[in-house]
Protein backbone atom coordinates (compact mmCIF):
# COMPACT_ATOMS: atom_id res chain seq x y z
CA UNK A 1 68.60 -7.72 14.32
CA UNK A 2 66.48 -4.66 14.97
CA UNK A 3 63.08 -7.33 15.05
CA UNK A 4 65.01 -9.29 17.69
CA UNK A 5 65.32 -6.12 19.92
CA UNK A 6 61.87 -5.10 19.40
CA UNK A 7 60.36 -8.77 20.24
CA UNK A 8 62.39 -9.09 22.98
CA UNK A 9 61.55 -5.60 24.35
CA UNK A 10 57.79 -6.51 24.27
CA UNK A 11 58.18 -9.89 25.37
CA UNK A 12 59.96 -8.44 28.90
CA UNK A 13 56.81 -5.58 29.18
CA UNK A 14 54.60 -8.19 28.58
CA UNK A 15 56.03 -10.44 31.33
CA UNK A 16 56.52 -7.50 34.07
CA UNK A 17 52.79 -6.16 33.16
CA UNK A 18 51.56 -9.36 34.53
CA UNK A 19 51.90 -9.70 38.67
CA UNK A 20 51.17 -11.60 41.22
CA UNK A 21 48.31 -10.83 43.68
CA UNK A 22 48.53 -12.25 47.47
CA UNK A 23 44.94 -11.76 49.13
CA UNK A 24 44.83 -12.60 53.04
CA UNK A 25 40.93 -12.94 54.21
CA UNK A 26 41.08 -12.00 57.92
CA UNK A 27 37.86 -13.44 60.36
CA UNK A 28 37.10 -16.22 58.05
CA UNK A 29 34.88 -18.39 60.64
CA UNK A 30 36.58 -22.20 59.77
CA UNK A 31 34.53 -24.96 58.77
CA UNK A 32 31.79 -23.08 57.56
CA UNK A 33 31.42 -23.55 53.34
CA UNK A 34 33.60 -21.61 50.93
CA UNK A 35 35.15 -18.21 50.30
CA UNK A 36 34.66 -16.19 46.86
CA UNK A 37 36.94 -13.42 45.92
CA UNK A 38 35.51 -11.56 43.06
CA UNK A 39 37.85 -9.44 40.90
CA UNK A 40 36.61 -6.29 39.02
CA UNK A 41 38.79 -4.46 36.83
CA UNK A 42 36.28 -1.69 35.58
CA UNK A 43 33.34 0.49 37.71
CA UNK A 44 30.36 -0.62 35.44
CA UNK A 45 31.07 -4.42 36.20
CA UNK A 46 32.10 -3.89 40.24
CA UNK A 47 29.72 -6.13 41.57
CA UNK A 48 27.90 -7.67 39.28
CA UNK A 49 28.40 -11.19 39.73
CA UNK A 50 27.63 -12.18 35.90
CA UNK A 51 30.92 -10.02 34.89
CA UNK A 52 33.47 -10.55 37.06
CA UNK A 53 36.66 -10.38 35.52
CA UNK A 54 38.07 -13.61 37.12
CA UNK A 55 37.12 -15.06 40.46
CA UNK A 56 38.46 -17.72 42.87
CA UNK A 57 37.00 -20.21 45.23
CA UNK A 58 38.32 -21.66 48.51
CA UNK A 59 37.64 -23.83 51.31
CA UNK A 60 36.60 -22.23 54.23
CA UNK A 61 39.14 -23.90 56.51
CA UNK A 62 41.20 -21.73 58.68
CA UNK A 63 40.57 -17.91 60.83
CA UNK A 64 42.75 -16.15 58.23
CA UNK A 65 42.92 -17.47 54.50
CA UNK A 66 45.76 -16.61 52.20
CA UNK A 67 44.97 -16.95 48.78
CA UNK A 68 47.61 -16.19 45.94
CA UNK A 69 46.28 -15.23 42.16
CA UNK A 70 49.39 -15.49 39.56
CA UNK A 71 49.68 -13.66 36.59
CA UNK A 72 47.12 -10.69 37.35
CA UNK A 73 47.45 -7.71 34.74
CA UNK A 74 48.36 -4.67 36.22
CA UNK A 75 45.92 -1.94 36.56
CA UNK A 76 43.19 -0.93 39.03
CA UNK A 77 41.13 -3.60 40.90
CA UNK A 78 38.04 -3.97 43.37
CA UNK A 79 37.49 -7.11 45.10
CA UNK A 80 34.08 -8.40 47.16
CA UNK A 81 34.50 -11.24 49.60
CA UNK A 82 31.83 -13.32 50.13
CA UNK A 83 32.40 -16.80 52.65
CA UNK A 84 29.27 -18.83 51.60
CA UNK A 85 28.66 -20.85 55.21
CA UNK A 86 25.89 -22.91 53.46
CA UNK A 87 26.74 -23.47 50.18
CA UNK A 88 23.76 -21.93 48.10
CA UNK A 89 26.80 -19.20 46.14
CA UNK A 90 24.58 -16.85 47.14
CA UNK A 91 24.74 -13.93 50.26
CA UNK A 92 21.97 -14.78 52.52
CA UNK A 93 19.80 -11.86 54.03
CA UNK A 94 17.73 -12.17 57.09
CA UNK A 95 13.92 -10.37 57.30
CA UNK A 96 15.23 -7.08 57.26
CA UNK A 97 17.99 -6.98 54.19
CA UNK A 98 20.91 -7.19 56.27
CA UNK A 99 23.11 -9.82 54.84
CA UNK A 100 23.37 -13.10 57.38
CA UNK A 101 26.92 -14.38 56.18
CA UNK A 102 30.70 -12.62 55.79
CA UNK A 103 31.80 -10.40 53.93
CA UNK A 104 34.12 -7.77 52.59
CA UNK A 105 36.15 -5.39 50.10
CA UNK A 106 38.71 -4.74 49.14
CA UNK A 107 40.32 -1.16 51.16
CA UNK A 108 38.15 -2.73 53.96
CA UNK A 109 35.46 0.38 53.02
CA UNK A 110 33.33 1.37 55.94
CA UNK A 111 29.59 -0.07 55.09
CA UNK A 112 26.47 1.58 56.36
CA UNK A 113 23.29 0.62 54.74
CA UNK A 114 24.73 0.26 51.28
CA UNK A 115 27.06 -1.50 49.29
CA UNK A 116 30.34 0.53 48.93
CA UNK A 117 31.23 2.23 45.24
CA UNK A 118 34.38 0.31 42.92
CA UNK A 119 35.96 4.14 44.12
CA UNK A 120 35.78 3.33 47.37
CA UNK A 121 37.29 -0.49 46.74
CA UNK A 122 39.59 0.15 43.99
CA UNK A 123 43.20 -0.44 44.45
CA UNK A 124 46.24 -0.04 41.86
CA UNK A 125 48.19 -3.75 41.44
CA UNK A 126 52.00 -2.44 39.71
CA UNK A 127 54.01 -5.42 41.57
CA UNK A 128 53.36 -8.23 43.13
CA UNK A 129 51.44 -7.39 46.12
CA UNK A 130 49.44 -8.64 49.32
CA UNK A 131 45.88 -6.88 50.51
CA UNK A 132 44.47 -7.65 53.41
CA UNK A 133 40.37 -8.18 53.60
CA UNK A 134 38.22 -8.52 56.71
CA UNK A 135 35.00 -9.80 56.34
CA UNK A 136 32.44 -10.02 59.05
């Protein structure tokens, strides 16, 4: 009897550790390639696009996107936005370094003439929740 509790009692923190995460991508221009969301769950990763944690792809097909990730662990997050107009899954720069397609981060961190920190991006997911991003 007393395993039965004990199972059951980490089968329920197990299911309400997991949550679901509603991303809206504001200023998405339509038409134009496809929209990364990159998901870092630790500072030494945030990023670097060879360790995300998970990402997701999606058409590029409307002003505002709304894109909903199931079963997302809880714990702290940082996302980077990327829409990819031309399809190379790369950001384009133009001749002086500034970066030539959308973008954006999660807590919608003010950028000037660097990339923001995971600190300034990081948010805490403990129920299912929606973020807004604008990328420009």
């Amino acid at each position: 009897m007393i395993k039965i509790i004990v199972m059951t009692m980490l089968l329920l923190t197990t299911a309400s550790s997991k949550h679901t995460l509603t991303v809206e991508v504001e200023n998405v221009d339509p038409g134009k390639g496809t929209v990364y969301l990159a998901f870092y769950d630790n500072k030494d990763d945030f990023l670097d696009h060879d360790n995300t944690t998970f990402f997701k792809a999606v058409k590029a097909d409307s002003k505002v996107l709304k894109v909903t990730i199931p079963n997302v662990k809880k714990g702290w997050w940082a996302m980077a936005v990327l829409q990819d107009e031309n399809g190379n899954k790369k950001m384009d720069y133009n001749f002086f370094g500034a970066p030539k397609e959308n973008f954006g981060f999660s807590n919608n961190p003010r950028i000037f003439m660097a990339e923001p920190s995971y600190d300034e991006c990081k948010f805490y997911l403990q129920s299912d929740t929606t973020i807004k991003v604008d990328i420009d």
